[in-house]
PDB file of N, CA and C in Angstrom:
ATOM      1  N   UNK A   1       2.857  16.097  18.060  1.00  0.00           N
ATOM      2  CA  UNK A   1       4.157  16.344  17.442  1.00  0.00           C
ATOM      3  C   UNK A   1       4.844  15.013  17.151  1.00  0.00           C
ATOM      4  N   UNK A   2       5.321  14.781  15.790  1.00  0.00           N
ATOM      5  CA  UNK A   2       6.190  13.598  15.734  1.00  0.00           C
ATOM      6  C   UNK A   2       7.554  14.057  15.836  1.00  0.00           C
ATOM      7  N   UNK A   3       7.961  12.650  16.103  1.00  0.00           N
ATOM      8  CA  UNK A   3       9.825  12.869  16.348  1.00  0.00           C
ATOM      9  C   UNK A   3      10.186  12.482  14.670  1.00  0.00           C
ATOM     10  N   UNK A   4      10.762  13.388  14.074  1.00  0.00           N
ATOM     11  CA  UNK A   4      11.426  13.589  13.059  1.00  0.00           C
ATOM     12  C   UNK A   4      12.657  12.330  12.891  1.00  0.00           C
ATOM     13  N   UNK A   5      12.807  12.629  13.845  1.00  0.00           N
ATOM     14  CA  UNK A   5      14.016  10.935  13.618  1.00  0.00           C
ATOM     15  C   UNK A   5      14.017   9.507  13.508  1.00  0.00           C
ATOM     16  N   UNK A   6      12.698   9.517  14.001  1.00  0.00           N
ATOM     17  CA  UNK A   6      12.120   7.894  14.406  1.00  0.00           C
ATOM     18  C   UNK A   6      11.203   7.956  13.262  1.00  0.00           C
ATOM     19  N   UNK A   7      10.679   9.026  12.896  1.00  0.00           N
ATOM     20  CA  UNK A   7       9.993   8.946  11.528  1.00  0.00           C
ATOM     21  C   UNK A   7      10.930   8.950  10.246  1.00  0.00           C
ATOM     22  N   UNK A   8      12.039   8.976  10.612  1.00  0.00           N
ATOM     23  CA  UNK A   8      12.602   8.545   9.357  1.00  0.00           C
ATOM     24  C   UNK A   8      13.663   7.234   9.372  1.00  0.00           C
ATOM     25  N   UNK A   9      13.543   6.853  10.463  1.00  0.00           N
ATOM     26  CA  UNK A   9      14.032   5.502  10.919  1.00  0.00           C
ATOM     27  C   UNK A   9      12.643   4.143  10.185  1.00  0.00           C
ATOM     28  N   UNK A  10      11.478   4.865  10.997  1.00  0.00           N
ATOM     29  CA  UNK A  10      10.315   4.004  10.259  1.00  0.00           C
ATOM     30  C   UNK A  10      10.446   3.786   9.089  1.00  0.00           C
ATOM     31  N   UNK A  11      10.754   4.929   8.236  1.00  0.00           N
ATOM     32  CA  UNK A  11      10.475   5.107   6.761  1.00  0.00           C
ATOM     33  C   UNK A  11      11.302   4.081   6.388  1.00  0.00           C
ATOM     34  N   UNK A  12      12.935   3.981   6.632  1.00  0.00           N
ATOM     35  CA  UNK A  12      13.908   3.571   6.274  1.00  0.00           C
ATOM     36  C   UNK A  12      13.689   1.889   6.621  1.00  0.00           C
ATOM     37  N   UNK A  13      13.165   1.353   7.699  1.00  0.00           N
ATOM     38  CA  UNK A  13      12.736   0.094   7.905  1.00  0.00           C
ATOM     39  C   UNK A  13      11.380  -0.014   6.870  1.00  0.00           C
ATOM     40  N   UNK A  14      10.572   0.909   6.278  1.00  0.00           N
ATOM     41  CA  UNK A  14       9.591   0.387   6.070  1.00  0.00           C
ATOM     42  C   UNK A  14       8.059   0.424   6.576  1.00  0.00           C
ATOM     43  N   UNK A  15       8.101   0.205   7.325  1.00  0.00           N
ATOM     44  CA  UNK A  15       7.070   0.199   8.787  1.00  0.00           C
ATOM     45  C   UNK A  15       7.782   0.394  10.115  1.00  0.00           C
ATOM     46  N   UNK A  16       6.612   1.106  10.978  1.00  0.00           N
ATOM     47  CA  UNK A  16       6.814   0.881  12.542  1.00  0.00           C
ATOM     48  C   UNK A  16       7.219  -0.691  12.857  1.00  0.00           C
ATOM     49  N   UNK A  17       6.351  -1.858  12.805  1.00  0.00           N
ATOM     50  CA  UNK A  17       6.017  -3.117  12.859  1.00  0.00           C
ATOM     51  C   UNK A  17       8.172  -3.953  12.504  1.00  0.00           C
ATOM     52  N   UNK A  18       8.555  -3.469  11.257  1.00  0.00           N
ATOM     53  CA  UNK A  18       9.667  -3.559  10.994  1.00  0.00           C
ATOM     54  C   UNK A  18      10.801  -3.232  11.628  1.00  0.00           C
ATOM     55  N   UNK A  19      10.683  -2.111  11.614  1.00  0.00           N
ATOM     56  CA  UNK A  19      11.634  -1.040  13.174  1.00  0.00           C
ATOM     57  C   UNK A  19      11.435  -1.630  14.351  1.00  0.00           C
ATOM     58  N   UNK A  20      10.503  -1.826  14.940  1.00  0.00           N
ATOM     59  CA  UNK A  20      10.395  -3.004  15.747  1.00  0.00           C
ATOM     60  C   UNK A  20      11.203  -3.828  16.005  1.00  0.00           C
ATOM     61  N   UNK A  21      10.561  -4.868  14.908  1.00  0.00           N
ATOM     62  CA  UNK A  21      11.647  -6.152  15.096  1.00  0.00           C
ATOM     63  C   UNK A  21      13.379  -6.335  14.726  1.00  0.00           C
ATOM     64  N   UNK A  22      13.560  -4.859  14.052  1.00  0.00           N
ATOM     65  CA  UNK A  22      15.202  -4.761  14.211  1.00  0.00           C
ATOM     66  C   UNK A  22      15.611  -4.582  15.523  1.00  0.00           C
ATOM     67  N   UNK A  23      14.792  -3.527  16.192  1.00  0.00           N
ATOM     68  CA  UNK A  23      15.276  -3.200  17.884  1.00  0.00           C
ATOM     69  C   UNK A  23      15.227  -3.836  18.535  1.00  0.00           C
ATOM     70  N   UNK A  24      13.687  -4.663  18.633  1.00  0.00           N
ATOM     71  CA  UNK A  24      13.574  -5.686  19.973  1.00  0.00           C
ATOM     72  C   UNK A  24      12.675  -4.999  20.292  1.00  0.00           C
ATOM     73  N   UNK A  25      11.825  -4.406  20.022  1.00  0.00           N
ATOM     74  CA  UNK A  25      10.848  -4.070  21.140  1.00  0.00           C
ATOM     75  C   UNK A  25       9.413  -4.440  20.258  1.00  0.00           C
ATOM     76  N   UNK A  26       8.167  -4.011  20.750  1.00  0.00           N
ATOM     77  CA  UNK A  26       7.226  -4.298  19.909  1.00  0.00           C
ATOM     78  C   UNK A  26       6.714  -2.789  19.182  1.00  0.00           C
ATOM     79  N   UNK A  27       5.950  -3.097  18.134  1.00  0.00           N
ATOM     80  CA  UNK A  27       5.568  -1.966  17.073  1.00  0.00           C
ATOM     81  C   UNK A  27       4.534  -0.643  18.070  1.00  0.00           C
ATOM     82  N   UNK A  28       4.078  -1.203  19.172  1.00  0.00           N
ATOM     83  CA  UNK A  28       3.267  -0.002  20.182  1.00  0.00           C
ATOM     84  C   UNK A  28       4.792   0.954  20.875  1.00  0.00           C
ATOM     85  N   UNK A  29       5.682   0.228  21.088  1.00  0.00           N
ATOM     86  CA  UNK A  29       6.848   0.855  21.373  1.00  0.00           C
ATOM     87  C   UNK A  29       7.262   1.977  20.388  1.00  0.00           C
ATOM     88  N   UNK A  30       7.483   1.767  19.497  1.00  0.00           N
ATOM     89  CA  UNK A  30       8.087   2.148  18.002  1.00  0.00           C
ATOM     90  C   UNK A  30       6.541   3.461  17.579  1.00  0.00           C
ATOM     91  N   UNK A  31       5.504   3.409  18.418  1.00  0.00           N
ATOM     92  CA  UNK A  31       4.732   4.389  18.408  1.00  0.00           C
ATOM     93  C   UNK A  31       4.586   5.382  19.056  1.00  0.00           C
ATOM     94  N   UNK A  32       4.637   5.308  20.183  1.00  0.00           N
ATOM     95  CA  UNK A  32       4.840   5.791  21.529  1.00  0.00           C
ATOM     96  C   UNK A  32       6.291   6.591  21.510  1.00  0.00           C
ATOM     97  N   UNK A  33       7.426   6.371  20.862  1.00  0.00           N
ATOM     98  CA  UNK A  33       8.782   7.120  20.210  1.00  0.00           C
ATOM     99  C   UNK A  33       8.111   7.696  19.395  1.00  0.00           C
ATOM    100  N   UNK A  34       7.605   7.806  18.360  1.00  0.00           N
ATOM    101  CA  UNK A  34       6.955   8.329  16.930  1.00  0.00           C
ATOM    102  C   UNK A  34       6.114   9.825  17.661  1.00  0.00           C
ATOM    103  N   UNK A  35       5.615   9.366  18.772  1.00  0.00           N
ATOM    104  CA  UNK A  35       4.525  10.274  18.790  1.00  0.00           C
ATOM    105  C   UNK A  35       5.041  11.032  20.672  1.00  0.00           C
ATOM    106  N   UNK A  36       6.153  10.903  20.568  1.00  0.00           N
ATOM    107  CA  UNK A  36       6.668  11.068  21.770  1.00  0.00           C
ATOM    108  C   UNK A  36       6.007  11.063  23.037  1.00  0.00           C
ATOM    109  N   UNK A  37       5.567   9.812  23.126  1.00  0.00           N
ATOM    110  CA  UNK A  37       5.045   9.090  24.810  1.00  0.00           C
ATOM    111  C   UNK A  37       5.622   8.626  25.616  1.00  0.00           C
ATOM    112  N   UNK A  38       6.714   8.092  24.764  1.00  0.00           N
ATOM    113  CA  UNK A  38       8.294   7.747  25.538  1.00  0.00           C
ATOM    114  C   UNK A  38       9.302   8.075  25.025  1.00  0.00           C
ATOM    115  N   UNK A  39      10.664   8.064  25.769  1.00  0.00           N
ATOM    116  CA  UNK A  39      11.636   8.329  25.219  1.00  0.00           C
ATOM    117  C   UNK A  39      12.842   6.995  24.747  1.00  0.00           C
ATOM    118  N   UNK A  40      13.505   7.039  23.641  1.00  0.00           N
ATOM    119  CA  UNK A  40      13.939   5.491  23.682  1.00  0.00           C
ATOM    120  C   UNK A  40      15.403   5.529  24.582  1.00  0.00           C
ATOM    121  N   UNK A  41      15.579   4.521  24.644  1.00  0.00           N
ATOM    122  CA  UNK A  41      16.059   4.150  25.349  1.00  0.00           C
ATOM    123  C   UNK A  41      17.815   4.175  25.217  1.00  0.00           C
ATOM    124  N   UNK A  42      18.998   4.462  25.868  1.00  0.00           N
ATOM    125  CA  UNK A  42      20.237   4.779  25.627  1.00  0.00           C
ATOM    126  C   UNK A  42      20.358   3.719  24.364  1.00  0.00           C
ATOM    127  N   UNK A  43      19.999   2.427  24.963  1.00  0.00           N
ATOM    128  CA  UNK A  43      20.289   0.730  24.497  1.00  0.00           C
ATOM    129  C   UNK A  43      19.991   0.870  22.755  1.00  0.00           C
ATOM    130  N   UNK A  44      18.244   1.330  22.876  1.00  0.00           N
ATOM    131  CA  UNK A  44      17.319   1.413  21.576  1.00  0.00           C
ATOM    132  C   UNK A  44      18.035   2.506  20.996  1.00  0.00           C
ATOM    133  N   UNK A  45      18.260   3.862  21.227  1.00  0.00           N
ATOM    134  CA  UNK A  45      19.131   4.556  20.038  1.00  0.00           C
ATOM    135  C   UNK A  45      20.473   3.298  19.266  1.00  0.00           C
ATOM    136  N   UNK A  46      20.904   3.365  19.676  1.00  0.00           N
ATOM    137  CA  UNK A  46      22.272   2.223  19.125  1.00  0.00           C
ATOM    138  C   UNK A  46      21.960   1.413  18.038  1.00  0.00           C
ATOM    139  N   UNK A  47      20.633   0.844  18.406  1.00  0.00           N
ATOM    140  CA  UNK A  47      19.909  -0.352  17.781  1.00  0.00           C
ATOM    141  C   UNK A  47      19.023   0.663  16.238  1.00  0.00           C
ATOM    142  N   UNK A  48      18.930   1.355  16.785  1.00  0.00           N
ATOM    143  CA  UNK A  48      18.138   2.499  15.431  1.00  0.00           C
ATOM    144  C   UNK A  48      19.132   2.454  14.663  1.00  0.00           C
ATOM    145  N   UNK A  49      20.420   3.490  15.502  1.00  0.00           N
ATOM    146  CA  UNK A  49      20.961   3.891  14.439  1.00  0.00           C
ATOM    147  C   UNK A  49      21.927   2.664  13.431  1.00  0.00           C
ATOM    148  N   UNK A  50      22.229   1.469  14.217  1.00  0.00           N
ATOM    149  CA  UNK A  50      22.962   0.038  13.495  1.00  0.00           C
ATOM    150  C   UNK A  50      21.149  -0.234  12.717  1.00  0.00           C
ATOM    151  N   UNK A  51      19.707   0.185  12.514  1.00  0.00           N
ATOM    152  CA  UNK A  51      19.149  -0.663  11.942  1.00  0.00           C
ATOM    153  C   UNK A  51      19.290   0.177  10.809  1.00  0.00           C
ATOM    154  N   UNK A  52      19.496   1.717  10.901  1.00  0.00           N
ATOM    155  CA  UNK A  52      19.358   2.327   9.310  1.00  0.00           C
ATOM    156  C   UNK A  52      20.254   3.049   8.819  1.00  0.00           C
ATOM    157  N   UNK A  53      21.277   2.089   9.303  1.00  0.00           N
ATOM    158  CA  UNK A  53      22.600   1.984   8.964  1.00  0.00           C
ATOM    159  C   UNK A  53      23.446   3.146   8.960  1.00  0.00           C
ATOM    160  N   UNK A  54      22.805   3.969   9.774  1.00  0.00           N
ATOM    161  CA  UNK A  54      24.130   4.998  10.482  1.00  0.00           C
ATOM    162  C   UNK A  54      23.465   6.482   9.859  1.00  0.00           C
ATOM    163  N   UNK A  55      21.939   6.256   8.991  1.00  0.00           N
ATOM    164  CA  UNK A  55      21.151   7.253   8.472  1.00  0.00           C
ATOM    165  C   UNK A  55      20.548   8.514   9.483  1.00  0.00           C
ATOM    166  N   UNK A  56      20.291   7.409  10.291  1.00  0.00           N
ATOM    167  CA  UNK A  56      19.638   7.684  11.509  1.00  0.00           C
ATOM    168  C   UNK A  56      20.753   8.403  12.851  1.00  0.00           C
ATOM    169  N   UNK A  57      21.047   9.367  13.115  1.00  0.00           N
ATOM    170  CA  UNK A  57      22.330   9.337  14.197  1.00  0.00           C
ATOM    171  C   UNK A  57      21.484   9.768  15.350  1.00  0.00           C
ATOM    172  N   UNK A  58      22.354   8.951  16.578  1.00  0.00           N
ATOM    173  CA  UNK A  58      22.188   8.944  17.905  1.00  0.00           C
ATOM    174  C   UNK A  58      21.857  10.040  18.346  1.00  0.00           C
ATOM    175  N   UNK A  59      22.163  11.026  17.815  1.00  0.00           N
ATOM    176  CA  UNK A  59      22.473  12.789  18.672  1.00  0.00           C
ATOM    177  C   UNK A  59      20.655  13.062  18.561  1.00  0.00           C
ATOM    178  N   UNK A  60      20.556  12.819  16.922  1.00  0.00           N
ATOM    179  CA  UNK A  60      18.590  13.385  16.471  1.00  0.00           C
ATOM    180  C   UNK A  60      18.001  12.666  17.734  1.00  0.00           C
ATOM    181  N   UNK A  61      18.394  11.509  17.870  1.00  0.00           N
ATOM    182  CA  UNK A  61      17.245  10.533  18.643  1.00  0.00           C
ATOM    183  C   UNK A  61      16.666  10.947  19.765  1.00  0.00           C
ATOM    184  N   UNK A  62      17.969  11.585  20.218  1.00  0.00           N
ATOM    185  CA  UNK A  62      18.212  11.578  21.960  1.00  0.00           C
ATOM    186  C   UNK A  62      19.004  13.139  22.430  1.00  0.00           C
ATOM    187  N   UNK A  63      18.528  14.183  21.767  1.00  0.00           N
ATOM    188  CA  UNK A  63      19.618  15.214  21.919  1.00  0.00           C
ATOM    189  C   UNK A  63      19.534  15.633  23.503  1.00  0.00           C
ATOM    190  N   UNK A  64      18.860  15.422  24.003  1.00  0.00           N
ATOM    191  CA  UNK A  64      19.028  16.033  25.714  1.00  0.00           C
ATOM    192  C   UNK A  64      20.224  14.739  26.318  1.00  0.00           C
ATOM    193  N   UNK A  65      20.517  13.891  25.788  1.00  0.00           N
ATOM    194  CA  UNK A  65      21.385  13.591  25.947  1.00  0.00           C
ATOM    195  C   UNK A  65      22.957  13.572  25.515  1.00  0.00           C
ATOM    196  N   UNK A  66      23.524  15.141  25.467  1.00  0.00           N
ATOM    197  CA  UNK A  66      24.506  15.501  24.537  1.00  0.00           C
ATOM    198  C   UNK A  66      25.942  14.993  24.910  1.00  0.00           C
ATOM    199  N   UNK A  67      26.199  14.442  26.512  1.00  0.00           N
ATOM    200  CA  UNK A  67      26.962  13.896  26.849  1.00  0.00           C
ATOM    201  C   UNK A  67      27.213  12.073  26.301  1.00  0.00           C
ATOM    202  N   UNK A  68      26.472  11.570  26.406  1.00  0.00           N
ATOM    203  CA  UNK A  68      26.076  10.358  25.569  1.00  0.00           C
ATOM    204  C   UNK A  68      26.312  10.335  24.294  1.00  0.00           C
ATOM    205  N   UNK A  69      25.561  10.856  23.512  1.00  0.00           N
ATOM    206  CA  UNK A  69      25.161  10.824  21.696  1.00  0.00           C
ATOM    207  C   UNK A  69      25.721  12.502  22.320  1.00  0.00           C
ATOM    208  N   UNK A  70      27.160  13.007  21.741  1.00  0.00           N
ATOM    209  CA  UNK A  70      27.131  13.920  21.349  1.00  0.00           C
ATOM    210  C   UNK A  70      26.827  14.698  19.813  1.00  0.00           C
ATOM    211  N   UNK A  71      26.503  15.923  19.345  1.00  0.00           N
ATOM    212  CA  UNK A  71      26.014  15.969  18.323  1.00  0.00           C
ATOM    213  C   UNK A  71      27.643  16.669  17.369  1.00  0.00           C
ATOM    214  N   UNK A  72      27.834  16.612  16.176  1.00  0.00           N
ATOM    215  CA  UNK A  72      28.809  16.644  15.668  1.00  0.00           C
ATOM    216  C   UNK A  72      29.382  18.302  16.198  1.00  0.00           C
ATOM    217  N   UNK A  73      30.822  17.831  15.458  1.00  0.00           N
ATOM    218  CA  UNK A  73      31.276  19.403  16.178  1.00  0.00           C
ATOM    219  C   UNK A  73      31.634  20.524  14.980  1.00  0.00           C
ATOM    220  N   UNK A  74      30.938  21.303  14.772  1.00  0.00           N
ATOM    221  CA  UNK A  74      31.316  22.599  13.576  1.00  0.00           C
ATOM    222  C   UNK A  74      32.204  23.223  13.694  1.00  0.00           C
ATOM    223  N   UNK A  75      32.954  23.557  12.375  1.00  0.00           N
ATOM    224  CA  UNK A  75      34.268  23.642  12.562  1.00  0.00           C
ATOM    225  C   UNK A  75      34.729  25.335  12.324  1.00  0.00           C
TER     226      UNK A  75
END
């Protein structure tokens, strides 16, 4: 299963390899999110969503964390 969010974070950088080096971490990182082996990190959402410029929101990244990245509120 891919993560839908980080796959369109990739897209938006370009490459995994790219996404990468906006976050700080290395491109096996940026795979391992992709293909959910890990989960990123409070720090690394932030860094996603400032790399694709706010395309990307915190809530997709990380939704079990709804207290944190809450997800918008419907009105």
């Amino acid at each position: 299963m891919v993560h839908e969010a980080i796959k369109e974070a990739v897209k938006i950088a370009g490459s995994q390899k790219k996404l990468a080096a906006q976050v700080g971490v290395s491109q096996p990182n940026v795979w391992s999110w992709l293909h959910q082996r890990k989960k990123v990190s409070p720090e690394r959402v932030v860094r996603i969503v400032q790399a694709t410029e706010g395309k990307v929101k915190a809530f997709q990244i990380r939704p079990d964390l709804p207290d944190l990245f809450p997800p918008p509120k419907h009105e």
